[in-house]
Protein backbone atom coordinates (compact mmCIF):
# COMPACT_ATOMS: atom_id res chain seq x y z
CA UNK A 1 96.29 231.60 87.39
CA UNK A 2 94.54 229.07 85.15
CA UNK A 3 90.58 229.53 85.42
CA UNK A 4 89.15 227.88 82.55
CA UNK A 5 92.28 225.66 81.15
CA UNK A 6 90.22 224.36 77.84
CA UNK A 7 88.99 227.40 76.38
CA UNK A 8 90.65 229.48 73.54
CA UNK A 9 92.67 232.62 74.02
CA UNK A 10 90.04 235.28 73.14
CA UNK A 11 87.86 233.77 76.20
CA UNK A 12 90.74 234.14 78.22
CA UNK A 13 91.44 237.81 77.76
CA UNK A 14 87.94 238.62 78.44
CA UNK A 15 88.20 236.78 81.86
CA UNK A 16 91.36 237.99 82.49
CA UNK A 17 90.05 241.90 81.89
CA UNK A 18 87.46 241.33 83.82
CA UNK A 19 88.71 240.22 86.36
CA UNK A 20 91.97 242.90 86.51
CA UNK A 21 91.82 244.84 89.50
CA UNK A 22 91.25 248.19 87.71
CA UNK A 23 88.52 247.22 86.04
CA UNK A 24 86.68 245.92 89.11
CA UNK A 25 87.37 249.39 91.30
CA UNK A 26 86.09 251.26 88.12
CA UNK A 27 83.00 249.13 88.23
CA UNK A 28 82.53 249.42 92.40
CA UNK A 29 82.96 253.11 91.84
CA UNK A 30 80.50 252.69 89.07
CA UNK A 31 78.11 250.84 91.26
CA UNK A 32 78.55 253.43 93.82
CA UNK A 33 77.93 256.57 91.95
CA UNK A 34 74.61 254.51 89.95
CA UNK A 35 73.09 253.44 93.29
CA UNK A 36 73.76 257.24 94.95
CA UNK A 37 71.90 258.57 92.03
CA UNK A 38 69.23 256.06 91.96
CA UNK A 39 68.38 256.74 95.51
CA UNK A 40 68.49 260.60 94.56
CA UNK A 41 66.22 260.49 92.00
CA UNK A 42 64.29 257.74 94.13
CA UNK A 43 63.48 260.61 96.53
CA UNK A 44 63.17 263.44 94.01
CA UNK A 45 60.69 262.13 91.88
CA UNK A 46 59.29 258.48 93.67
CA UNK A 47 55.82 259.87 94.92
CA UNK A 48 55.38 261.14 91.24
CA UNK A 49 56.68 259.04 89.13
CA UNK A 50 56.30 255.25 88.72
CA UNK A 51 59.49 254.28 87.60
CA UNK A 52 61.05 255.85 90.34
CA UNK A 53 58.46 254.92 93.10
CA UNK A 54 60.38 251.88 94.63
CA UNK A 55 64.24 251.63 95.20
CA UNK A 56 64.53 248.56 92.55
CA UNK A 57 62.41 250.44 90.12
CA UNK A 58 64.35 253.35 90.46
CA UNK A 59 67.90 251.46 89.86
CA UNK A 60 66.44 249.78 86.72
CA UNK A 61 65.40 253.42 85.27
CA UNK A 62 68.36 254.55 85.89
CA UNK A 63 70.09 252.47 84.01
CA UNK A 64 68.04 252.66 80.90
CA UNK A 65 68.27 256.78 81.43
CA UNK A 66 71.58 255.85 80.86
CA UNK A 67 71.43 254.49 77.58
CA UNK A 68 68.82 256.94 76.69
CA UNK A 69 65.81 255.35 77.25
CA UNK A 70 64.16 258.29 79.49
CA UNK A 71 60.55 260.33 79.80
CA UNK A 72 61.96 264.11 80.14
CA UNK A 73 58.80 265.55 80.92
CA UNK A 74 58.61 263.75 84.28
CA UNK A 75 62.08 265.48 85.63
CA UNK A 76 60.77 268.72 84.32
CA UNK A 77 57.50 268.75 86.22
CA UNK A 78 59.11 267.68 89.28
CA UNK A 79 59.06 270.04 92.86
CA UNK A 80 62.15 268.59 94.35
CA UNK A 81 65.06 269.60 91.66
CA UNK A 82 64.07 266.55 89.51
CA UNK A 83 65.91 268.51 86.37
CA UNK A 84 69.18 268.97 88.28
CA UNK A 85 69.39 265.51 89.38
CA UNK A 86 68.80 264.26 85.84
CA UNK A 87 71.46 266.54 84.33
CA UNK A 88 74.08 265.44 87.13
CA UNK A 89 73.20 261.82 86.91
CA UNK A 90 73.30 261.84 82.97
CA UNK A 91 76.65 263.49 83.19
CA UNK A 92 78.06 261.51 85.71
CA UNK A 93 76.98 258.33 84.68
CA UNK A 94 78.04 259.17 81.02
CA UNK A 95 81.45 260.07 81.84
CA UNK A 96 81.54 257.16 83.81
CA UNK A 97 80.85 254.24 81.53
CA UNK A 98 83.00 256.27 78.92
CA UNK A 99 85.74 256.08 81.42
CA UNK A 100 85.02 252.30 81.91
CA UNK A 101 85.35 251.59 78.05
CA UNK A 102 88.51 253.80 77.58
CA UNK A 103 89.97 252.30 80.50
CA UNK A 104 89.06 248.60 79.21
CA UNK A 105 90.23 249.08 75.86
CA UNK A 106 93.53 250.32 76.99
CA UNK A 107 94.25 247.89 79.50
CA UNK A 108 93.61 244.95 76.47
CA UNK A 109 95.61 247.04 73.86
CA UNK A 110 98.50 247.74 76.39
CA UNK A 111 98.68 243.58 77.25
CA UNK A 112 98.23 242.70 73.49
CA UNK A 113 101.32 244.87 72.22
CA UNK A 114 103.27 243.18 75.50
């Protein structure tokens, strides 16, 4: 299938590993398991905690927890097992996108030697 016929062959493997179909169930799962623990931590810690206080809000701190960008202190004062549902998101959703990247960088190596 020819998407974009003009553009160069780098653009094309992007496209095409994007759009392989084991990239996009690794990225529903993804989406799955980052909006399940959004809406965990929405309810452990959204009366407390601003970031988490809306469903939105608490989707876009997940994501920079993800990458690092996090306030421990607020999980650690939390009544409703905020620290357990950090450490099981943060573990989860590291493996995860680890997972992702292995998967994507195999999938272009394999079709490159081929």
């Amino acid at each position: 299938i020819v998407i974009l016929p003009s553009v160069g062959p780098a653009v094309h493997a992007i496209i095409s590993t994007i759009t392989d179909q084991y990239v996009v169930s690794f990225m529903l799962v993804f989406s799955i398991v980052s909006l399940s623990f959004s809406l965990a931590l929405h309810f452990a810690l959204g009366y407390n905690v601003v970031e988490y206080n809306t469903l939105g809000s608490s989707v876009m701190s997940y994501f920079r927890m993800l990458f690092g960008d996090f306030e421990f202190k607020h999980f650690e004062s939390s009544e409703n097992w905020g620290g357990f549902w950090f450490v099981m998101s943060l573990l989860s959703g590291s493996m995860l996108l680890v997972n992702i990247f292995v998967a994507v960088v195999g999938e272009v190596y394999e079709d490159q030697l081929s």
